[in-house]
Protein backbone atom coordinates (compact mmCIF):
# COMPACT_ATOMS: atom_id res chain seq x y z
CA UNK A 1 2.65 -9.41 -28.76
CA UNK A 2 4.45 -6.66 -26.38
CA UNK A 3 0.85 -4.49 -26.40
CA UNK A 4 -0.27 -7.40 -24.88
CA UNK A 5 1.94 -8.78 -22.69
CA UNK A 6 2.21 -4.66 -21.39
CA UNK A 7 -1.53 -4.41 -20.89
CA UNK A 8 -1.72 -7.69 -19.10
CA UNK A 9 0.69 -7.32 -16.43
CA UNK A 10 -1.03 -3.40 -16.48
CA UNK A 11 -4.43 -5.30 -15.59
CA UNK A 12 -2.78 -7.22 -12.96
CA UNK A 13 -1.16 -4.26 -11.26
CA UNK A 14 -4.39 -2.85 -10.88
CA UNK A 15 -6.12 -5.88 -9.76
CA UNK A 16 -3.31 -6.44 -7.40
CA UNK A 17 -3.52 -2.62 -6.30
CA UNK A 18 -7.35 -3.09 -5.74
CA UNK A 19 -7.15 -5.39 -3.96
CA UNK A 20 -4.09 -4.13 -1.98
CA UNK A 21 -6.76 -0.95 -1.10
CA UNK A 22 -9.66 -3.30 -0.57
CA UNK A 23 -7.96 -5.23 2.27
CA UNK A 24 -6.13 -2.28 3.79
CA UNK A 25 -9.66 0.03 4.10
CA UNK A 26 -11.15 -3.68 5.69
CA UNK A 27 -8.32 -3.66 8.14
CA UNK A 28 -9.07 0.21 9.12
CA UNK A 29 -12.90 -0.12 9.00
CA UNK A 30 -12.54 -3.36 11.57
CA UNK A 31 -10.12 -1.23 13.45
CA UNK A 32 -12.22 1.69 13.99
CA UNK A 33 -15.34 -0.57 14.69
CA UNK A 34 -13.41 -1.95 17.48
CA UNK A 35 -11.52 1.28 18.72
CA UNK A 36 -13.70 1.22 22.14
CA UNK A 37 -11.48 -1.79 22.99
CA UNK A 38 -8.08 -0.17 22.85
CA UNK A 39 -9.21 2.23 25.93
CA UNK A 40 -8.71 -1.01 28.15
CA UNK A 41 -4.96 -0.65 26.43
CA UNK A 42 -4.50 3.18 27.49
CA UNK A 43 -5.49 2.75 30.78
CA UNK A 44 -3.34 0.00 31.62
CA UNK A 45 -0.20 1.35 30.30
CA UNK A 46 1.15 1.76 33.72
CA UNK A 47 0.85 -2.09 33.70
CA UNK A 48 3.37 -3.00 31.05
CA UNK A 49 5.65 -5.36 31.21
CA UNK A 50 8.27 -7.03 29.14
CA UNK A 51 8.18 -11.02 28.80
CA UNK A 52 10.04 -13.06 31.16
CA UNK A 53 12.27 -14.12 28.39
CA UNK A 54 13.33 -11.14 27.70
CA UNK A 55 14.05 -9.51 31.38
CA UNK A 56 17.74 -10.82 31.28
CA UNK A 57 18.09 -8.86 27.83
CA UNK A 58 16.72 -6.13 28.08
CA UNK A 59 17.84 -3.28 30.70
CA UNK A 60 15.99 -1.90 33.41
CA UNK A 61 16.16 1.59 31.92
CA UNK A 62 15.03 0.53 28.75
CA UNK A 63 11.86 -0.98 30.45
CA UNK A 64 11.19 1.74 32.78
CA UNK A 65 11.46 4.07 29.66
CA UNK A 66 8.95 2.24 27.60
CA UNK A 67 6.68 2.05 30.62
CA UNK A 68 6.42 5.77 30.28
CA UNK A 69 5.88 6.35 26.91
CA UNK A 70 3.17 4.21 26.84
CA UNK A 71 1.54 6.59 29.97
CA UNK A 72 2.11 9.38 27.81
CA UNK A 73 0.35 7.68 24.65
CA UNK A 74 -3.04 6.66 26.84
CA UNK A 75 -4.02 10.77 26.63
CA UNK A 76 -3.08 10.55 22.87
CA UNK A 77 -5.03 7.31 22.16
CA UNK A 78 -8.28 8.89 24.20
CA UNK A 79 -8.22 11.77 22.03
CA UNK A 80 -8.14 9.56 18.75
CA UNK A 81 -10.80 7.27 20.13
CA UNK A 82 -12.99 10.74 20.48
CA UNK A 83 -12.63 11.19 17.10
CA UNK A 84 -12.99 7.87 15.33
CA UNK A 85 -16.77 9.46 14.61
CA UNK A 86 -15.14 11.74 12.17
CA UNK A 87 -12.65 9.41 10.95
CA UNK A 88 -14.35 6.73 10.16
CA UNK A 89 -17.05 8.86 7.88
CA UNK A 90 -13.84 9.54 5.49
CA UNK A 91 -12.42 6.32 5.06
CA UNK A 92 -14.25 5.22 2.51
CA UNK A 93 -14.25 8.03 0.53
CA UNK A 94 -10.33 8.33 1.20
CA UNK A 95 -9.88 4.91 0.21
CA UNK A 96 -11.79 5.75 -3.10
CA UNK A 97 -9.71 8.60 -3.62
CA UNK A 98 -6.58 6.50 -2.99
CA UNK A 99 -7.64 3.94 -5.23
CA UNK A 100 -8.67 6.28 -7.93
CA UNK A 101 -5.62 7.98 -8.24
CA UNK A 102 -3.57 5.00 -8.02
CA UNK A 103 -5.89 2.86 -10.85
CA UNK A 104 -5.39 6.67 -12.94
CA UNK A 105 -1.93 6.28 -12.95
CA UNK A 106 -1.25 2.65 -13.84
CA UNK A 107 -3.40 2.94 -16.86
CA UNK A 108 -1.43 6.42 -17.86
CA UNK A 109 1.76 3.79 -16.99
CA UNK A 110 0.34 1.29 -19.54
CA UNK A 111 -0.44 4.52 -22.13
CA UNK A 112 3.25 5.30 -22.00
CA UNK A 113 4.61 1.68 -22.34
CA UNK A 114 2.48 1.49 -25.35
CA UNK A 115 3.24 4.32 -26.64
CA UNK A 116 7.11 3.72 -26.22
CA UNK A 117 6.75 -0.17 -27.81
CA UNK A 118 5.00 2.27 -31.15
CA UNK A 119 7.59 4.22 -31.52
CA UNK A 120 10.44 1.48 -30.92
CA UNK A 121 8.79 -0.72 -33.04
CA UNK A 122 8.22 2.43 -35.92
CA UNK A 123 12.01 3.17 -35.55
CA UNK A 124 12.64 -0.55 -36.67
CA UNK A 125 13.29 -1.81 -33.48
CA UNK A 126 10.47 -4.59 -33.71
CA UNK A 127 9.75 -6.95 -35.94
CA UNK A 128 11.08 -6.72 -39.89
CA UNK A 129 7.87 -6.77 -42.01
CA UNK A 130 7.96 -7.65 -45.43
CA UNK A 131 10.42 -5.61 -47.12
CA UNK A 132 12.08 -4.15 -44.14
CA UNK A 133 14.50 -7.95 -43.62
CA UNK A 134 17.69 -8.70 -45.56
CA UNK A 135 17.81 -10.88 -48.18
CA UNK A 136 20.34 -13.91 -48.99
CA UNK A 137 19.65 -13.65 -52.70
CA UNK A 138 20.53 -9.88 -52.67
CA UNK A 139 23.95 -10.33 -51.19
């Protein structure tokens, strides 16, 4: 009954983990599709500003400071967007890779909890066949 309660929840971990890799290489492949759009964003940086809720909270410095870090990001986020070409011709093989090695090792995890519920159950740590259990007779 452990084997197969271990290989189950095995099986589930790696559905859950392909899926897990399924939905985050959809979320980068719509990203990069739609990387021309976030040029509007780095050239209106300058034009940030903090909702009105938030004006009495938050200081003037702290405003003024994030105003410039997002004018220095708009020459980092230009020269990403120049190379989305490249990046998006590895995601899928990344995302492959990713998934490959992670499937690899939760099957290897599953190997080792079976292995570990032989040898518990060899050292007489599982169930007592016949002849292994005490008897009332014999006492």
């Amino acid at each position: 009954m452990f084997y197969a309660l271990t290989w189950f929840v095995v099986i589930a971990l790696v559905a859950l983990w392909s899926l897990a890799a399924w939905g985050l290489h959809a979320v980068a492949a719509w990203t990069l599709s739609n990387a021309g759009a976030l040029s509007g964003a780095a050239g209106g940086a300058g034009a940030f500003r903090l909702p009105d809720a938030w004006e009495p909270w938050v200081p003037p410095e702290i405003a003024q400071g994030l105003q410039a870090l997002l004018a220095g990001l708009g020459p980092v986020v230009d020269g990403l967007l120049q190379a989305v070409p490249v990046l998006a011709s590895g995601l899928t093989v990344m995302t492959w890779v990713v998934w490959a090695v992670g499937s690899v090792l939760l099957v290897l995890l599953g190997a080792a909890l079976h292995l570990a519920i032989a040898l518990w159950r060899r050292r007489g740590g599982g169930d007592a066949g016949p002849g292994r259990g005490t008897s009332l007779a014999a006492g």
